[in-house]
N, C-alpha and C. Protein backbone atom coordinates (compact mmCIF):
# COMPACT_ATOMS: atom_id res chain seq x y z
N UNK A 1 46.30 -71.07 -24.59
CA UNK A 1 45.74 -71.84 -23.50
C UNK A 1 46.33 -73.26 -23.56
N UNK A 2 46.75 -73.75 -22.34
CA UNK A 2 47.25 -74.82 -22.53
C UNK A 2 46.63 -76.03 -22.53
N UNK A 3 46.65 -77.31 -23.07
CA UNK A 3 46.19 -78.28 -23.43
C UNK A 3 45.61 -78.92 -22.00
N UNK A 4 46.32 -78.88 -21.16
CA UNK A 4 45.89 -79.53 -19.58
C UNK A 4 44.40 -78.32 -19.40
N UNK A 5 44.45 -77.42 -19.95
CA UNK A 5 43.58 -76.81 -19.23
C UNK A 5 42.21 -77.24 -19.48
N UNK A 6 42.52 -77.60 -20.51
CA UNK A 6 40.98 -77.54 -21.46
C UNK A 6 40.58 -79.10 -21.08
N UNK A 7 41.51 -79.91 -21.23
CA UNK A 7 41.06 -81.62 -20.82
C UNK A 7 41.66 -81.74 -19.38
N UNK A 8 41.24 -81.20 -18.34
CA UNK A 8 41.87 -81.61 -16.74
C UNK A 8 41.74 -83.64 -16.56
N UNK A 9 40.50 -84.00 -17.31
CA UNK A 9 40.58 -85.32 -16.71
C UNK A 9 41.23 -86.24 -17.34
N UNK A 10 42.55 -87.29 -16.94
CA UNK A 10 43.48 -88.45 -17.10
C UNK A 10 42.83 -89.09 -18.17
N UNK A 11 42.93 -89.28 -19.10
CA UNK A 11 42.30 -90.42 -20.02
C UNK A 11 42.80 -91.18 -19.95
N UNK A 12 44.06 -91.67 -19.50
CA UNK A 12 44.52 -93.35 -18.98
C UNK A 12 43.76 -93.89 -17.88
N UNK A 13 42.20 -93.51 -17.68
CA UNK A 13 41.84 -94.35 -16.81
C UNK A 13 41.11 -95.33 -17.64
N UNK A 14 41.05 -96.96 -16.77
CA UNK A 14 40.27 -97.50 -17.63
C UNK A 14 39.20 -97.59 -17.55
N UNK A 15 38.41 -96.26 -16.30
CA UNK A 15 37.25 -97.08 -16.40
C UNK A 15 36.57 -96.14 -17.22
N UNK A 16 36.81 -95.60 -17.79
CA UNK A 16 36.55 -94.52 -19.41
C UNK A 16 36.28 -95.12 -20.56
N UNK A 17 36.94 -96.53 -20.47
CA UNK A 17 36.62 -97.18 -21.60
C UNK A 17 36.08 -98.68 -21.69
N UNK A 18 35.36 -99.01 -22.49
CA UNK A 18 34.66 -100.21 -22.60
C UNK A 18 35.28 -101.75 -22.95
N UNK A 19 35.47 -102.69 -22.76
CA UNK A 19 36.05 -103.71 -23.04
C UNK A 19 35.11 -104.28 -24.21
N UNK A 20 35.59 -104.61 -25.16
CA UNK A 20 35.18 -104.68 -26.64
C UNK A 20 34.06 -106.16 -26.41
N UNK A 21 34.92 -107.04 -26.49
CA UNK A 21 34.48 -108.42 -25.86
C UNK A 21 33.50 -108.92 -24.70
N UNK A 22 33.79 -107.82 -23.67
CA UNK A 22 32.44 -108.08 -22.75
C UNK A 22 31.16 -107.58 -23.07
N UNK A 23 31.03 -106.17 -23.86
CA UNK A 23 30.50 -105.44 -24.96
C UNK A 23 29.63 -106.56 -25.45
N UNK A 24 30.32 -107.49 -25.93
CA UNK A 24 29.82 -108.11 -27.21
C UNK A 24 28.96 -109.55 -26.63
N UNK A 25 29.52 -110.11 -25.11
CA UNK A 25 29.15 -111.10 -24.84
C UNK A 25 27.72 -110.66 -24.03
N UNK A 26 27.65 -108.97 -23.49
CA UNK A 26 26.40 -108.54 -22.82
C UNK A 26 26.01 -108.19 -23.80
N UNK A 27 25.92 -108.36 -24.74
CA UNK A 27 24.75 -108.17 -26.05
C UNK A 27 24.20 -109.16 -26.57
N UNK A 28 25.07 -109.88 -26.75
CA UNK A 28 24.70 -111.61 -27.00
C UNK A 28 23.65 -112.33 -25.58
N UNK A 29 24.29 -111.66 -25.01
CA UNK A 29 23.06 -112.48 -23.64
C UNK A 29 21.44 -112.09 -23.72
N UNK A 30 22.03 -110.41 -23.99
CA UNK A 30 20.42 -109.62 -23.78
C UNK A 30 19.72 -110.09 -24.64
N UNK A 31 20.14 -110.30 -25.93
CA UNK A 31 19.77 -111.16 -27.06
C UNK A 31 18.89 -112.00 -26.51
N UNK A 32 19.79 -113.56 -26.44
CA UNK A 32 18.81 -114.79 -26.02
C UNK A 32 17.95 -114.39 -24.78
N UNK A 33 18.30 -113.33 -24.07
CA UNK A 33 16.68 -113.53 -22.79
C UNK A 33 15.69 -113.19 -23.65
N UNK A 34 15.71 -112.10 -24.59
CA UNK A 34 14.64 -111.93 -25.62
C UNK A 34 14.01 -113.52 -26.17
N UNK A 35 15.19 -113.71 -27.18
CA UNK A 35 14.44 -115.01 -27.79
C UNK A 35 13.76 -116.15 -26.82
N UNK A 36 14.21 -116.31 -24.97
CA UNK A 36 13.62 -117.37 -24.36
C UNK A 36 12.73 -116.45 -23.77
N UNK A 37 11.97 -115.18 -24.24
CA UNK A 37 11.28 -114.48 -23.48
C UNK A 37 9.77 -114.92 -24.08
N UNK A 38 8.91 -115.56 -23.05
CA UNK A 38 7.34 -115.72 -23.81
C UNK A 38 6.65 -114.82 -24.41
N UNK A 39 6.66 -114.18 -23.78
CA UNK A 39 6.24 -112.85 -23.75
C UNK A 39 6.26 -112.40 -25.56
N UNK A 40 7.21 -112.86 -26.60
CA UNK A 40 7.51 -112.46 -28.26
C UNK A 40 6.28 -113.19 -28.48
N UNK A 41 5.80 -112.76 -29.60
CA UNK A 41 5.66 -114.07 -30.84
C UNK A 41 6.66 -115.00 -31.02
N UNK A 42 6.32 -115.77 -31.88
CA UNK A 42 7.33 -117.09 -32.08
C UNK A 42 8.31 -116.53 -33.21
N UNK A 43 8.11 -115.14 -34.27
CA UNK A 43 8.94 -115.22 -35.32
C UNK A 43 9.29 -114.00 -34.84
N UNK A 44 8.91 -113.09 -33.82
CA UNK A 44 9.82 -112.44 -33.96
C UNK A 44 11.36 -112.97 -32.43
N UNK A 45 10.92 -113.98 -31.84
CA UNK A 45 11.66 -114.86 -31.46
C UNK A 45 12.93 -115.28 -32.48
N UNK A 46 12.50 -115.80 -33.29
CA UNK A 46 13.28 -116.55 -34.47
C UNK A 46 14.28 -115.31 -34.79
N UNK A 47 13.49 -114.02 -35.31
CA UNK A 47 14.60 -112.61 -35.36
C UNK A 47 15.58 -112.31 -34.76
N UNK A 48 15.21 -112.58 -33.00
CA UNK A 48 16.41 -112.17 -32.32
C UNK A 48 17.05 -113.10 -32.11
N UNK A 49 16.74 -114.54 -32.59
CA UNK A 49 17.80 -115.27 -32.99
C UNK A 49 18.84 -114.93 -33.85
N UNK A 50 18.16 -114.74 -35.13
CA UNK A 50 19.11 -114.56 -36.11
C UNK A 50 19.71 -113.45 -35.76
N UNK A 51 19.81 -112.37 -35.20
CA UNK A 51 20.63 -111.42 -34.95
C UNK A 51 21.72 -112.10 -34.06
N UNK A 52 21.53 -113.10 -33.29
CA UNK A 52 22.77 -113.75 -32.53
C UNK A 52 23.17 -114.63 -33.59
N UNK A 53 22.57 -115.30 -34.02
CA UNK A 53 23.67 -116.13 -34.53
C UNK A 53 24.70 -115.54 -35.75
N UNK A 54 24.35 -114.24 -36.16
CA UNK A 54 24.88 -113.45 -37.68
C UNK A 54 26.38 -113.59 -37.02
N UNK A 55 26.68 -113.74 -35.75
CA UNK A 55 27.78 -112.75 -35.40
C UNK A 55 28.77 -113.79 -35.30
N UNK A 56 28.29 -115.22 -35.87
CA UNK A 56 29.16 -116.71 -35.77
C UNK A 56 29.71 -116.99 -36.86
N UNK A 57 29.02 -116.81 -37.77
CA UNK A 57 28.84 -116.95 -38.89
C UNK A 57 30.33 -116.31 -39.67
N UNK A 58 31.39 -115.56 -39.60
CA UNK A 58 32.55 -115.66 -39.64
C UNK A 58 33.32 -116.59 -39.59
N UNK A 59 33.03 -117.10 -38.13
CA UNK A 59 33.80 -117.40 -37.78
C UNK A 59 33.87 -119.13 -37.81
N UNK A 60 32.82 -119.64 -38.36
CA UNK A 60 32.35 -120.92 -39.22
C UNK A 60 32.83 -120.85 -40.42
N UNK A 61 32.71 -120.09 -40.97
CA UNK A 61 33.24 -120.32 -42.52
C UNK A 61 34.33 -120.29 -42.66
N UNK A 62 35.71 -119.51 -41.54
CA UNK A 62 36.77 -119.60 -41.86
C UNK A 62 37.48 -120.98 -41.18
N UNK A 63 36.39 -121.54 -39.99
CA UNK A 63 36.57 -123.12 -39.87
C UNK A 63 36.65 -124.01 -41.05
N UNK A 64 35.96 -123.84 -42.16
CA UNK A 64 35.73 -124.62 -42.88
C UNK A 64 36.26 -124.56 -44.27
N UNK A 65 36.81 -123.59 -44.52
CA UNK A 65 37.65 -123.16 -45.57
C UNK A 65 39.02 -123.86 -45.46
């Protein structure tokens, strides 16, 4: 059986695949509406902070090195 048969659909399309970076900046957003959301407690506020800011934190230290 031939290979076209079994996968008919183009995988060079792009809209099949995700852009890594926008990925990362709509996660980072959904993030802070949480933390400016009243609606938390105040620490678990502070949590979904720290889950945004973990993802800087690379990229500070190799500033400073």
């Amino acid at each position: 059986m031939p290979l076209d048969d079994l996968c008919p659909t183009a995988l060079d399309n792009p809209a099949y695949y995700i852009n890594r970076e926008m990925s990362w900046l709509q996660f980072n957003a959904r993030v802070l509406e949480e933390v400016l959301a009243p609606v938390h407690p105040l620490l678990e506020r502070v949590r979904f902070l720290a889950i945004d800011s973990w993802r800087f934190l690379p990229t500070i230290s190799m500033n400073f090195s």
